[in-house]
Protein backbone atom coordinates (compact mmCIF):
# COMPACT_ATOMS: atom_id res chain seq x y z
CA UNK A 1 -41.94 -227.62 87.54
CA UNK A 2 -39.95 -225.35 89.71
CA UNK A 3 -39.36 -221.79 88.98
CA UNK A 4 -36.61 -219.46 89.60
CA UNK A 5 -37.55 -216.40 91.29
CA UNK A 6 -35.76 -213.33 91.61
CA UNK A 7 -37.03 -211.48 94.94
CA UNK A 8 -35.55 -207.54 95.05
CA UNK A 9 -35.61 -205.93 98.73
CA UNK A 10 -35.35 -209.84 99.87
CA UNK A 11 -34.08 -208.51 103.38
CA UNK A 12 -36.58 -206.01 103.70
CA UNK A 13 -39.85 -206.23 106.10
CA UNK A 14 -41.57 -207.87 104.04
CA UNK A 15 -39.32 -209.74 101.72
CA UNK A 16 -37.66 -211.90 104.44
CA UNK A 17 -40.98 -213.74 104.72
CA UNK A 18 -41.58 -213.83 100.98
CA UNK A 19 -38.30 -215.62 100.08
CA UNK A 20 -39.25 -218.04 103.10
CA UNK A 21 -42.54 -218.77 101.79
CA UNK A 22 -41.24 -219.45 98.31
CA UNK A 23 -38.56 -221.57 99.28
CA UNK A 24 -41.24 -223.72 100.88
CA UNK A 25 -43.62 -223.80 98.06
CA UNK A 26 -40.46 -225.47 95.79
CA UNK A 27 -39.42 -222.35 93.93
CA UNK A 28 -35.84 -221.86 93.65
CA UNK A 29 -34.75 -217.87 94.76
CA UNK A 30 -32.54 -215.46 94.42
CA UNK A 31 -32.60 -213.16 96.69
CA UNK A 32 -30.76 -209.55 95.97
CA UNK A 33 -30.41 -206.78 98.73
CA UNK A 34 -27.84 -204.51 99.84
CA UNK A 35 -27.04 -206.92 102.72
CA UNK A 36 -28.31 -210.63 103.16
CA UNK A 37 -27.26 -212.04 106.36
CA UNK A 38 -30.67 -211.82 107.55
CA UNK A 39 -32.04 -213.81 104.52
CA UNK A 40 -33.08 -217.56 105.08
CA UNK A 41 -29.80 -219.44 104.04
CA UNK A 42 -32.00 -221.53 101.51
CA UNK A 43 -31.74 -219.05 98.79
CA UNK A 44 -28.78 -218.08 96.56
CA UNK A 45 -28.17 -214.39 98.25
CA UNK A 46 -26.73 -211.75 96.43
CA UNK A 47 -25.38 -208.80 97.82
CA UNK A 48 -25.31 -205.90 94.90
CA UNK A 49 -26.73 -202.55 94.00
CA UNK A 50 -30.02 -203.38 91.86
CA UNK A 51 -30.06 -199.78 90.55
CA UNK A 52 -26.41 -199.64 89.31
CA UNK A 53 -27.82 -199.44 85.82
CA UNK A 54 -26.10 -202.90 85.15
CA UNK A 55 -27.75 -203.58 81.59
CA UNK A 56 -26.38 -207.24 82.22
CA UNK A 57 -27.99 -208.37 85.40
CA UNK A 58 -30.54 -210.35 83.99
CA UNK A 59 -28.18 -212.59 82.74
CA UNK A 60 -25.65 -212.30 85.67
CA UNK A 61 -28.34 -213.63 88.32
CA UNK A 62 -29.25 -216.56 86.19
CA UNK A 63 -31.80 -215.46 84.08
CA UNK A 64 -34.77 -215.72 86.27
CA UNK A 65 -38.27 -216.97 85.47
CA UNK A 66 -39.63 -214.31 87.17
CA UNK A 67 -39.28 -211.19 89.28
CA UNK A 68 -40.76 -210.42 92.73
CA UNK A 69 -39.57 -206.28 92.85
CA UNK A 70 -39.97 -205.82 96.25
CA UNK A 71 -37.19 -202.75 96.68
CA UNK A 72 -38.69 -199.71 97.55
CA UNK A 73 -37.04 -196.77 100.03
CA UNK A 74 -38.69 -194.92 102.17
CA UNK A 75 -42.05 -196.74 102.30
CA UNK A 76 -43.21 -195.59 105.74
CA UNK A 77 -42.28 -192.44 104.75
CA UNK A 78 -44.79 -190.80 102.68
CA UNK A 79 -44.41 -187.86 101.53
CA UNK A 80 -40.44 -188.46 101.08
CA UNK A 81 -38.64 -187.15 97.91
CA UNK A 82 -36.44 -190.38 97.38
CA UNK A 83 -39.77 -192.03 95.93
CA UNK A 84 -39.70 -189.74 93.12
CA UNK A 85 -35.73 -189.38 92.86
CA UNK A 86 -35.22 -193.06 92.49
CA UNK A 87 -38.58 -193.62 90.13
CA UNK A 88 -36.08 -193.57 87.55
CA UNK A 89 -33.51 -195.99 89.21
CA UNK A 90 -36.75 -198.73 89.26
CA UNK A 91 -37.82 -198.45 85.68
CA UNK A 92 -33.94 -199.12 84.40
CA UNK A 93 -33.43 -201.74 86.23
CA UNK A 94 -36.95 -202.78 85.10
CA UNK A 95 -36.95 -202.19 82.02
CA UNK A 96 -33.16 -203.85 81.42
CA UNK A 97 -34.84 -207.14 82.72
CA UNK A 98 -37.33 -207.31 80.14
CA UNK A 99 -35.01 -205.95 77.58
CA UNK A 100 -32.79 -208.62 78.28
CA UNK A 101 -35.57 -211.28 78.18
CA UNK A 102 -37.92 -211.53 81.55
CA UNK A 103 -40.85 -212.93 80.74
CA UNK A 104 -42.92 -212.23 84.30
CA UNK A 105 -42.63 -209.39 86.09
CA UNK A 106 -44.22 -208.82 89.54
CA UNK A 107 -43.77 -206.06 91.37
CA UNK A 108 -44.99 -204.36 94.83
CA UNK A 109 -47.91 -201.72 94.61
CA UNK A 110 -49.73 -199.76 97.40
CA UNK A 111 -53.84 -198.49 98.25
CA UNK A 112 -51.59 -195.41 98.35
CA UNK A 113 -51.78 -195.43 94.32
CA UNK A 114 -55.47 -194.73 94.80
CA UNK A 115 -55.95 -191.97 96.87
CA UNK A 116 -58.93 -190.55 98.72
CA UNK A 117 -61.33 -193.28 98.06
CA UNK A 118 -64.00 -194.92 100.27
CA UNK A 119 -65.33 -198.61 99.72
CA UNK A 120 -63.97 -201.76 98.26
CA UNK A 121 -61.21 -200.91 95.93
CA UNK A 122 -61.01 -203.05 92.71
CA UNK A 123 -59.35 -203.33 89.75
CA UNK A 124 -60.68 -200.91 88.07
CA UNK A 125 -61.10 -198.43 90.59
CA UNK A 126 -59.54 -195.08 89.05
CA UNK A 127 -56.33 -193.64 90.94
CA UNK A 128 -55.94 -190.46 91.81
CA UNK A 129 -52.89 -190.25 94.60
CA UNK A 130 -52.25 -187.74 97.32
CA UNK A 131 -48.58 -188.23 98.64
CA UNK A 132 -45.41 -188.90 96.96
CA UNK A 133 -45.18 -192.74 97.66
CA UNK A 134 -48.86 -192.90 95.96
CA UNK A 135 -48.06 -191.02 92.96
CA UNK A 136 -44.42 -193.28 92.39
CA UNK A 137 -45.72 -196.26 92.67
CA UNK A 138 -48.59 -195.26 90.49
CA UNK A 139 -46.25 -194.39 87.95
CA UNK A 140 -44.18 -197.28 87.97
CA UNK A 141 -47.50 -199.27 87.63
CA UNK A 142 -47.87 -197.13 84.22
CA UNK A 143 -44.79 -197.36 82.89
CA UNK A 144 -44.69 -201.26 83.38
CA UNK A 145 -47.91 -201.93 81.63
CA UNK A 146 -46.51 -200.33 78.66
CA UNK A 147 -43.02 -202.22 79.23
CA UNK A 148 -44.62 -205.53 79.70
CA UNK A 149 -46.93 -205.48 76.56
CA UNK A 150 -43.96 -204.16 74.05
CA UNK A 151 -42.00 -207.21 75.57
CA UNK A 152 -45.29 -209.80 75.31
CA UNK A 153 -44.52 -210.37 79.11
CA UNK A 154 -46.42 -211.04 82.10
CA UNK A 155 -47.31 -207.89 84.85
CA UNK A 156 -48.27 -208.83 87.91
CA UNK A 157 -49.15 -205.59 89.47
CA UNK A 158 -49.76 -206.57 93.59
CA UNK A 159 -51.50 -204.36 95.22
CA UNK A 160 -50.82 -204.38 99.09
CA UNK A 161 -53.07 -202.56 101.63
CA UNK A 162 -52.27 -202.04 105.73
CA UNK A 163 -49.59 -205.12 107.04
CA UNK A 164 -48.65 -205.56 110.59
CA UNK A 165 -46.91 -208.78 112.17
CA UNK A 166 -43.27 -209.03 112.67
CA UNK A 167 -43.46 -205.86 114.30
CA UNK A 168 -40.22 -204.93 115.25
CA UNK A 169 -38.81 -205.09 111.77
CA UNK A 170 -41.01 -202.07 110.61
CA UNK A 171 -41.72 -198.50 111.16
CA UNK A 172 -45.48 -198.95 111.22
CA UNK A 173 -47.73 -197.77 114.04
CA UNK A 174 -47.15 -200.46 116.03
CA UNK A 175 -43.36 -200.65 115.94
CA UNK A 176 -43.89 -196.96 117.44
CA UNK A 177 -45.87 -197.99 120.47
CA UNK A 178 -43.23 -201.39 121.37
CA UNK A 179 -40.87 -198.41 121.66
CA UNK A 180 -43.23 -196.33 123.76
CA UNK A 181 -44.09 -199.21 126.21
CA UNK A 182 -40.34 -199.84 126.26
CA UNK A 183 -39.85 -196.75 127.46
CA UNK A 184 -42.59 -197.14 130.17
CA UNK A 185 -44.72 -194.29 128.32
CA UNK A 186 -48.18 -194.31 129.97
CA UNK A 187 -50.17 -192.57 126.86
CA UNK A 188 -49.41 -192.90 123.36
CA UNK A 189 -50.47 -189.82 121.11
CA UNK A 190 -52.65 -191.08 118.34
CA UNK A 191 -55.46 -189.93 115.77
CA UNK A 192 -58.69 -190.30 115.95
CA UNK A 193 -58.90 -194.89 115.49
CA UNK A 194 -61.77 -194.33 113.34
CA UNK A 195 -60.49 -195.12 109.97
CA UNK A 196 -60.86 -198.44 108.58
CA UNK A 197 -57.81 -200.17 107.10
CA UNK A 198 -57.46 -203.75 105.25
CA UNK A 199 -55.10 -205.56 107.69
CA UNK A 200 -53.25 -208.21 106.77
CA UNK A 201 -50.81 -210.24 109.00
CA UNK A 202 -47.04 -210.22 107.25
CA UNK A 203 -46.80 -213.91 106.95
CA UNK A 204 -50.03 -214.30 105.27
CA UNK A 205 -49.51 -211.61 102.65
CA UNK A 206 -46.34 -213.34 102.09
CA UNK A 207 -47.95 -216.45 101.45
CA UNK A 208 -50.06 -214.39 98.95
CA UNK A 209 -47.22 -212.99 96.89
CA UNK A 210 -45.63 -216.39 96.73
CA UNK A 211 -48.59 -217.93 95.50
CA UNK A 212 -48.99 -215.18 93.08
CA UNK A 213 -45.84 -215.17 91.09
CA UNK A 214 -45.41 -219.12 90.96
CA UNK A 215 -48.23 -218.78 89.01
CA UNK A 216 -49.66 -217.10 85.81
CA UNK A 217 -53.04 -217.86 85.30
CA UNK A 218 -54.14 -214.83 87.05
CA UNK A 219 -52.34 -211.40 86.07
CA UNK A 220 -52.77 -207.56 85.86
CA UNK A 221 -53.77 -205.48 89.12
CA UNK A 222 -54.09 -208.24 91.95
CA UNK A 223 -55.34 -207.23 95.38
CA UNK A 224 -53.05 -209.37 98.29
CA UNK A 225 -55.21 -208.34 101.25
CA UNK A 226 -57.79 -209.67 103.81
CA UNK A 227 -60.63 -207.57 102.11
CA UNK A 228 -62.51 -206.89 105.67
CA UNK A 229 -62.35 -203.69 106.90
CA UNK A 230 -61.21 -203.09 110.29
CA UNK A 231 -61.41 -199.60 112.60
CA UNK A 232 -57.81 -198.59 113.15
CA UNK A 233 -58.44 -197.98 116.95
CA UNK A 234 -59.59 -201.65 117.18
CA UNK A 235 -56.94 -203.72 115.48
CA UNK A 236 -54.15 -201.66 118.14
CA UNK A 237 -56.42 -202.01 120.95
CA UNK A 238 -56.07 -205.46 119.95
CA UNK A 239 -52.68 -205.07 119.76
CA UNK A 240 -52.31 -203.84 123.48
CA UNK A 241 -54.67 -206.94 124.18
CA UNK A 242 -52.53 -209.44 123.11
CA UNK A 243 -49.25 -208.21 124.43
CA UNK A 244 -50.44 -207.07 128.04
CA UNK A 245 -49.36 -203.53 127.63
CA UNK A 246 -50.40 -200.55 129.93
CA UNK A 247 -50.08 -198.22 127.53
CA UNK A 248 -52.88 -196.01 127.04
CA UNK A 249 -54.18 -194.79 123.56
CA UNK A 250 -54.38 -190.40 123.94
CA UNK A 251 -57.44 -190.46 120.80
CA UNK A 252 -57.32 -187.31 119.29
CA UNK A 253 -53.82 -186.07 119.59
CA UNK A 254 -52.88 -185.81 115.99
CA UNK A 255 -55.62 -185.27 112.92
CA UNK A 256 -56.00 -187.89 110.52
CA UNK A 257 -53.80 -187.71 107.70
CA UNK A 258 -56.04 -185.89 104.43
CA UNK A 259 -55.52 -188.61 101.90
CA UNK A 260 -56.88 -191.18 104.25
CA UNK A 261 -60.70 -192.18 103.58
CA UNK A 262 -63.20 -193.37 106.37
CA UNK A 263 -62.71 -196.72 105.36
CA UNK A 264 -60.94 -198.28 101.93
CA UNK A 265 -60.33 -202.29 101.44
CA UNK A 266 -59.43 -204.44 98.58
CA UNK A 267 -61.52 -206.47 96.56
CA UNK A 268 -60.40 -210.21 97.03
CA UNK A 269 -61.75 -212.08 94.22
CA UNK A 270 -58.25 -212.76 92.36
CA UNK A 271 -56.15 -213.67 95.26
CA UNK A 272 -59.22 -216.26 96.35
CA UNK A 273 -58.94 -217.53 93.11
CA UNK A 274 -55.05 -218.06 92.98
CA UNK A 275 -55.55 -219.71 96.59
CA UNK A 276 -58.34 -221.54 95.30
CA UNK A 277 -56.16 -222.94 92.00
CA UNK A 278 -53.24 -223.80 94.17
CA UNK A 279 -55.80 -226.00 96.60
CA UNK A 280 -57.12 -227.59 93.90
CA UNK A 281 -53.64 -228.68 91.86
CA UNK A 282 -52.26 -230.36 95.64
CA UNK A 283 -55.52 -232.25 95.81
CA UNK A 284 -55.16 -233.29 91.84
């Protein structure tokens, strides 16, 4: 049975390759952003203010099955105060959904909501956030529980971790050095490459979400990552591998940010599962 999926931020980084992957597992989307021209053509795009207050816009996008709440300002942007100044704009236009009827509810978490942690993060692993994006999201996470259980709905809480791919359509580390070896920089100022991060390629944690929401066998906290850890100094040497660049790495220039542990990852044992469930209904 197909499923109508509202996707929020759908022209975002990472939303452009979510509505894509949906589309191709069957679902049928909507896709809201400010603008939508860059949205695959497949979906029914909607160009409107999600955070208007609209108390109707449940019903005026068709009533969705579910929602994929993508949206988010600022994300590369830490320690920005539009992540707190707009973490009442999310939980209206939330919370009007499930007023108004949603019965599944997915929306886009961070690590960030954990903090200083080392090791595999689960679950269950308490939260305890250092930066402003951390602490919002970590909020919103809160607030939603409660939401979703007075309205008998569905949370899916994902949990994302450190994305790259697509590169050019972000403001991640390596959308900084394109720009540097575009300007024929010979050294790029970095920290010290020592920290490991849970990378994940864009179009596979796409693939993740999608397979996440059309689903709802598996729910609460869900972690849509690679769980390996990976030296941050080795996935961009990588990087500069792959694309023949010159540029040189200058280790060292700029400390490593305090709320970053030695090494953090995500426990993978729900997303294997909702692969694993989705492998196993083709083959039946």
């Amino acid at each position: 049975m197909s499923k109508t999926v509202l996707v929020t931020g759908a022209a975002g980084y990472i939303g452009r390759h979510v509505v894509k992957a949906l589309l191709d597992l069957g679902a049928e989307v909507v896709a809201v952003d400010i603008r939508t021209e860059n949205i695959d053509p497949r979906a029914a795009r909607k160009s409107l203010d999600i955070f208007s207050g609209d108390a109707n816009l449940y019903a005026e996008l068709g009533s969705p099955d579910v929602c994929l709440h993508l949206a988010w300002q600022d994300g590369f942007k830490h320690d920005a105060d539009s992540h707190i100044m707009l973490l009442p704009a999310h939980y209206t236009f939330l919370k009007n959904l499930l007023d108004a009827g949603l019965k599944q509810l997915a929306v886009m978490g961070s690590m960030h909501e954990i903090g200083y942690f080392e090791g595999e993060i689960k679950e269950d692993t308490p939260t305890n956030p250092r930066s402003m994006y951390g602490i919002s999201k970590n909020a919103l996470r809160d607030i939603m529980a409660l939401q979703t259980a007075k309205h008998q709905a569905i949370l899916q809480w994902i949990r994302g971790f450190y994305i790259y791919g697509d590169d050019r359509s972000n403001h991640s580390v390596f959308t900084k050095i394109i720009e540097a070896e575009s300007n024929k920089q010979k050294t790029f100022p970095f920290n010290s490459g020592l920290i490991k991060y849970d990378f994940i390629p864009v179009e596979d944690l796409a693939r993740q979400l999608a397979l996440t929401v059309m689903q709802t066998e598996v729910n609460g906290i869900i972690n849509c990552c690679s769980g390996k850890p990976v030296a941050l100094k080795d996935k961009v040497e990588e990087f500069l591998r792959n694309n023949h660049y010159e540029i040189t790495l200058d280790y060292g220039k700029f400390p490593d940010r305090a709320y970053d542990s030695p090494a953090i990852w995500g426990n993978t044992d729900k997303i294997d599962a909702i692969v694993r469930n989705y492998e196993s209904s083709r083959k039946g």
